[in-house]
N, C-alpha and C. Protein backbone atom coordinates (compact mmCIF):
# COMPACT_ATOMS: atom_id res chain seq x y z
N UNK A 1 19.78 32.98 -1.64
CA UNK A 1 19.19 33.15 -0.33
C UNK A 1 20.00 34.14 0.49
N UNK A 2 19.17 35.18 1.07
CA UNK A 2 20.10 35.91 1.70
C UNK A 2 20.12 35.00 3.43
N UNK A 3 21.57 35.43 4.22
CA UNK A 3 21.49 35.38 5.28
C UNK A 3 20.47 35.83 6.40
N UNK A 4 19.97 35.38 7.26
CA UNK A 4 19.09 35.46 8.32
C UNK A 4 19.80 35.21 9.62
N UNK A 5 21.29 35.39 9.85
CA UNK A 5 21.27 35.02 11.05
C UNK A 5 21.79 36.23 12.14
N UNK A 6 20.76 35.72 13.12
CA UNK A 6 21.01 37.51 14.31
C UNK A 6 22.13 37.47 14.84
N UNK A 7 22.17 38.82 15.31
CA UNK A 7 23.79 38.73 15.71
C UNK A 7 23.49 38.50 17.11
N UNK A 8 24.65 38.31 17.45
CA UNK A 8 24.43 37.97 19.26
C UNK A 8 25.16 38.53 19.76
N UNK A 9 24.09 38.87 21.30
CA UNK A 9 24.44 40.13 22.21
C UNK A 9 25.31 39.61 22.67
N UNK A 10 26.22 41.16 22.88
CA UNK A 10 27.52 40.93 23.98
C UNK A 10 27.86 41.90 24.94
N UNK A 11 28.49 41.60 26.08
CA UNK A 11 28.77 42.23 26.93
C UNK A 11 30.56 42.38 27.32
N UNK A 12 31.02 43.36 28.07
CA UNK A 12 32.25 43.53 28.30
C UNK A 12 31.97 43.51 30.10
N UNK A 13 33.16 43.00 31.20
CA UNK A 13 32.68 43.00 31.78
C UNK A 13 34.65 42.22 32.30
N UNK A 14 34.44 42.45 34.04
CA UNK A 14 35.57 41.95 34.76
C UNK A 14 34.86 40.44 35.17
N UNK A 15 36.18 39.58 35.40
CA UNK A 15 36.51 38.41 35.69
C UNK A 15 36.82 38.46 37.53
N UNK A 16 35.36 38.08 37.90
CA UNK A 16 35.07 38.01 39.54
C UNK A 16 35.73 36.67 39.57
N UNK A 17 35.08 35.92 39.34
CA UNK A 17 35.20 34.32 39.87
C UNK A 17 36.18 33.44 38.73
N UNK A 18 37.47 33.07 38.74
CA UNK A 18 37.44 31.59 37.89
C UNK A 18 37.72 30.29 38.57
N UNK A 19 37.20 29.94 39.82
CA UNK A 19 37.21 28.65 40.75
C UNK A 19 36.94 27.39 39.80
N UNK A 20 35.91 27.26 38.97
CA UNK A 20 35.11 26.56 38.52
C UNK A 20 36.06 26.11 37.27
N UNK A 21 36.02 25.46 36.47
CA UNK A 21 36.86 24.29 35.62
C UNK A 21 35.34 24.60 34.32
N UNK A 22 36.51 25.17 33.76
CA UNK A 22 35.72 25.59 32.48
C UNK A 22 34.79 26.94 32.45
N UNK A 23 34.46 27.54 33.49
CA UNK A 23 33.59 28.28 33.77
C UNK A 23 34.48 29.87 34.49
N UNK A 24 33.58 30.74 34.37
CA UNK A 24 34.27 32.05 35.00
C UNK A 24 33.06 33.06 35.23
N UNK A 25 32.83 33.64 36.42
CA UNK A 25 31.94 34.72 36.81
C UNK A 25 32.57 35.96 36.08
N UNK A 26 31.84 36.70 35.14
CA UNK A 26 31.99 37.94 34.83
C UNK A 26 30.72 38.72 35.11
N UNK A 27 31.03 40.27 35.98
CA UNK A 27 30.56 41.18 36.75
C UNK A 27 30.72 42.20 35.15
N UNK A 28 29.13 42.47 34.93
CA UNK A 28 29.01 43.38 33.92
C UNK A 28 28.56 44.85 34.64
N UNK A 29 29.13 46.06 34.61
CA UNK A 29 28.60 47.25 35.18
C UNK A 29 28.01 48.28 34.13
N UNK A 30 26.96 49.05 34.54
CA UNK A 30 26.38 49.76 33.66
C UNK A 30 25.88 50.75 34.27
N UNK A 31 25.85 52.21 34.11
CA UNK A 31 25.21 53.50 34.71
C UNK A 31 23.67 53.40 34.29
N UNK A 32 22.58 53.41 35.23
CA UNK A 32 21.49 53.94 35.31
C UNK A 32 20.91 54.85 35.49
N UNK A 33 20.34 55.81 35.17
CA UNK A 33 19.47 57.24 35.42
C UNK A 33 18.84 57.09 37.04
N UNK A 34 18.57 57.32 37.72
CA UNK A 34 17.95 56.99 38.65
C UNK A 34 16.39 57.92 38.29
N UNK A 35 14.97 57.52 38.24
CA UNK A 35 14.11 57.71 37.99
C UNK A 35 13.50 59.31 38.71
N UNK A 36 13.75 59.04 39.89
CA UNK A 36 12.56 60.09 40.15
C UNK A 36 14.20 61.08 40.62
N UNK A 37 15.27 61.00 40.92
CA UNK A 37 16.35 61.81 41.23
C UNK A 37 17.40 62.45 40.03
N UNK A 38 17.55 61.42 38.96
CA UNK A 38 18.64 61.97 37.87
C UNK A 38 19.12 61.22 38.16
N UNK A 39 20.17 60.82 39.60
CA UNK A 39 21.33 60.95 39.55
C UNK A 39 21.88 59.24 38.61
N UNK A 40 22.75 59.24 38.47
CA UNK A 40 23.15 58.03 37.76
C UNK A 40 24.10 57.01 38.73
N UNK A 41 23.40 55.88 39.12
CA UNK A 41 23.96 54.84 39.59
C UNK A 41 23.89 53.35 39.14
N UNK A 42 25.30 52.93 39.87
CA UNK A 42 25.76 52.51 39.25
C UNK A 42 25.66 50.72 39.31
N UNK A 43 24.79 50.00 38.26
CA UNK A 43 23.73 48.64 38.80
C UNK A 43 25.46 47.35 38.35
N UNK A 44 24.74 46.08 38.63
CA UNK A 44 26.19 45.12 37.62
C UNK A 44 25.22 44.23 38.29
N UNK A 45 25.11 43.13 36.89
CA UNK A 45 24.82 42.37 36.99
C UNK A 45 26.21 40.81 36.80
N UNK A 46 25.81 39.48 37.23
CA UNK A 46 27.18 38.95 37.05
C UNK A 46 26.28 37.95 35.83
N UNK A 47 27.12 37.40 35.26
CA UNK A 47 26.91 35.98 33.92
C UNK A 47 27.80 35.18 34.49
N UNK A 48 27.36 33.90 33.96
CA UNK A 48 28.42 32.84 34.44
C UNK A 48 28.81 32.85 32.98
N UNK A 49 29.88 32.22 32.32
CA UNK A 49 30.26 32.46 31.11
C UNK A 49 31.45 30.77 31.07
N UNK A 50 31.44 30.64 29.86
CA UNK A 50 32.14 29.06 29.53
C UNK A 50 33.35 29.78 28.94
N UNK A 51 34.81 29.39 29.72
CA UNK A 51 36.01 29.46 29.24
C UNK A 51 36.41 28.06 28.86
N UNK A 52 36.49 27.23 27.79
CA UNK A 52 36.98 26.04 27.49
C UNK A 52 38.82 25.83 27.76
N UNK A 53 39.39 27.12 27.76
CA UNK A 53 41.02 26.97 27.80
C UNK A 53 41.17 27.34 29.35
N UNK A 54 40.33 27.46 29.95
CA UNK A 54 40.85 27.88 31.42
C UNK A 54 41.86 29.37 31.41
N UNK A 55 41.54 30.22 30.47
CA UNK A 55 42.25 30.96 30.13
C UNK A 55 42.20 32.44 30.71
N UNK A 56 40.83 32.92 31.44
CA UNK A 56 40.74 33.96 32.40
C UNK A 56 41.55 34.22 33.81
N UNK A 57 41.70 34.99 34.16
CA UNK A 57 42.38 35.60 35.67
C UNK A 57 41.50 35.99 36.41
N UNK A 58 41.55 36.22 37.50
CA UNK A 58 40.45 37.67 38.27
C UNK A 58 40.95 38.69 37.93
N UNK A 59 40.01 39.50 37.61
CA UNK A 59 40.45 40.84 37.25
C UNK A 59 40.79 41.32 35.36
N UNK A 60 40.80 39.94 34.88
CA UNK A 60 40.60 40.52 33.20
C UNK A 60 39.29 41.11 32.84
N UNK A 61 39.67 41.58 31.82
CA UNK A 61 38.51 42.52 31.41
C UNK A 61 38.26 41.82 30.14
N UNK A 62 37.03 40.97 29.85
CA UNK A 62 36.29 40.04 29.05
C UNK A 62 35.39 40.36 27.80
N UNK A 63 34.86 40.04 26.40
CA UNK A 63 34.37 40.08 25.80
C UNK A 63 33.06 39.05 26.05
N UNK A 64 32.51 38.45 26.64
CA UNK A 64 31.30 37.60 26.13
C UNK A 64 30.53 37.68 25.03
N UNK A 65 30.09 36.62 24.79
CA UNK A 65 28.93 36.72 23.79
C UNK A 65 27.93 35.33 24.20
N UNK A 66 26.49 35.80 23.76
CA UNK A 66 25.49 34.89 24.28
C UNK A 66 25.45 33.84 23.50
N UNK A 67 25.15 32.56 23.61
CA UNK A 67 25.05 31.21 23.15
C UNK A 67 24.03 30.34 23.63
N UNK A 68 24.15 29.36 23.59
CA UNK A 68 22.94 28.20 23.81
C UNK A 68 23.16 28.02 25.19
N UNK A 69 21.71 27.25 25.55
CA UNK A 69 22.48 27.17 26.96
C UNK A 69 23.38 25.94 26.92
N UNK A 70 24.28 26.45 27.77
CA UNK A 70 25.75 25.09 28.27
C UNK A 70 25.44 24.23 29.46
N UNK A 71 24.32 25.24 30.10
CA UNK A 71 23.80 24.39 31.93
C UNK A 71 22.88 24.95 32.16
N UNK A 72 22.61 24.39 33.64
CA UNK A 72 21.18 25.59 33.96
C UNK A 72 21.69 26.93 34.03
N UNK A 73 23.04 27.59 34.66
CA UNK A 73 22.79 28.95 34.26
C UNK A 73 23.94 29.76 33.51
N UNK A 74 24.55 28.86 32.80
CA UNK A 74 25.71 29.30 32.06
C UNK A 74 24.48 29.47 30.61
N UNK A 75 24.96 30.63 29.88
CA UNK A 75 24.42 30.96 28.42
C UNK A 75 24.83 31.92 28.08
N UNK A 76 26.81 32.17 28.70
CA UNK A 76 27.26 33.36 27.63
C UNK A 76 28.79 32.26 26.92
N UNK A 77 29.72 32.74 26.78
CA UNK A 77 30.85 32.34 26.22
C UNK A 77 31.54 33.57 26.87
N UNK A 78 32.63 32.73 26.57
CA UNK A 78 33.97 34.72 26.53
C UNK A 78 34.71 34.52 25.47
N UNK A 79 34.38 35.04 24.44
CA UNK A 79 34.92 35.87 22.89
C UNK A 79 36.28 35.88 22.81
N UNK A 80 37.12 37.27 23.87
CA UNK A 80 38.03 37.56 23.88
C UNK A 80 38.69 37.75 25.42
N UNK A 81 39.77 38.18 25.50
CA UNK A 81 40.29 38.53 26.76
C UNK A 81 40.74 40.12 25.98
N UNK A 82 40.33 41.22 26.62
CA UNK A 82 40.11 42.17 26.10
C UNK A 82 41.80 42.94 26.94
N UNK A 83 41.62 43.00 28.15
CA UNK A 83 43.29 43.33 28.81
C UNK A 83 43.16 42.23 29.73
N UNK A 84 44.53 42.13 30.48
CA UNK A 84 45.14 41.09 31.25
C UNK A 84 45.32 41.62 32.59
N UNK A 85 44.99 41.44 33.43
CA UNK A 85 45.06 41.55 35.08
C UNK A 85 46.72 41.16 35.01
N UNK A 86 46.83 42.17 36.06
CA UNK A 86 48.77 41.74 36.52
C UNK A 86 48.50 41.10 37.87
């Protein structure tokens, strides 16, 4: 049998919020075309994301990846801690 299983989307993205106990706001940014002008600006959307080690800062720069849902609006993870906020 071969494998069937999809890979799951991920995003990179800074560590806005870790108030929450288990949980951390990551702010994903991305350049857009702007339609009728060119110019490229600049949109971010945020994810709530499940840290189980309490292990984010504000200001790290995060790996997520999507998962089941954990709550009503948590449904990413964080993968890695990609750099470390001083």
């Amino acid at each position: 049998m071969s494998e069937n299983t999809k890979s799951r989307k991920t995003r990179t993205g800074s560590v806005v919020s870790n108030r929450m106990d288990k949980s951390v706001v990551v702010r994903v940014e991305r350049k857009v075309r702007h339609k009728l002008y060119g110019k490229y600006v600049k949109t971010s959307v945020k994810y709530l994301a499940d840290d189980p080690e309490n292990s984010c800062n504000i200001g790290d720069t995060v790996l997520i990846e999507e998962c089941r849902p954990l709550s009503k609006r948590k449904r990413w993870r964080v993968k890695t801690i990609l750099e470390q906020a001083i």
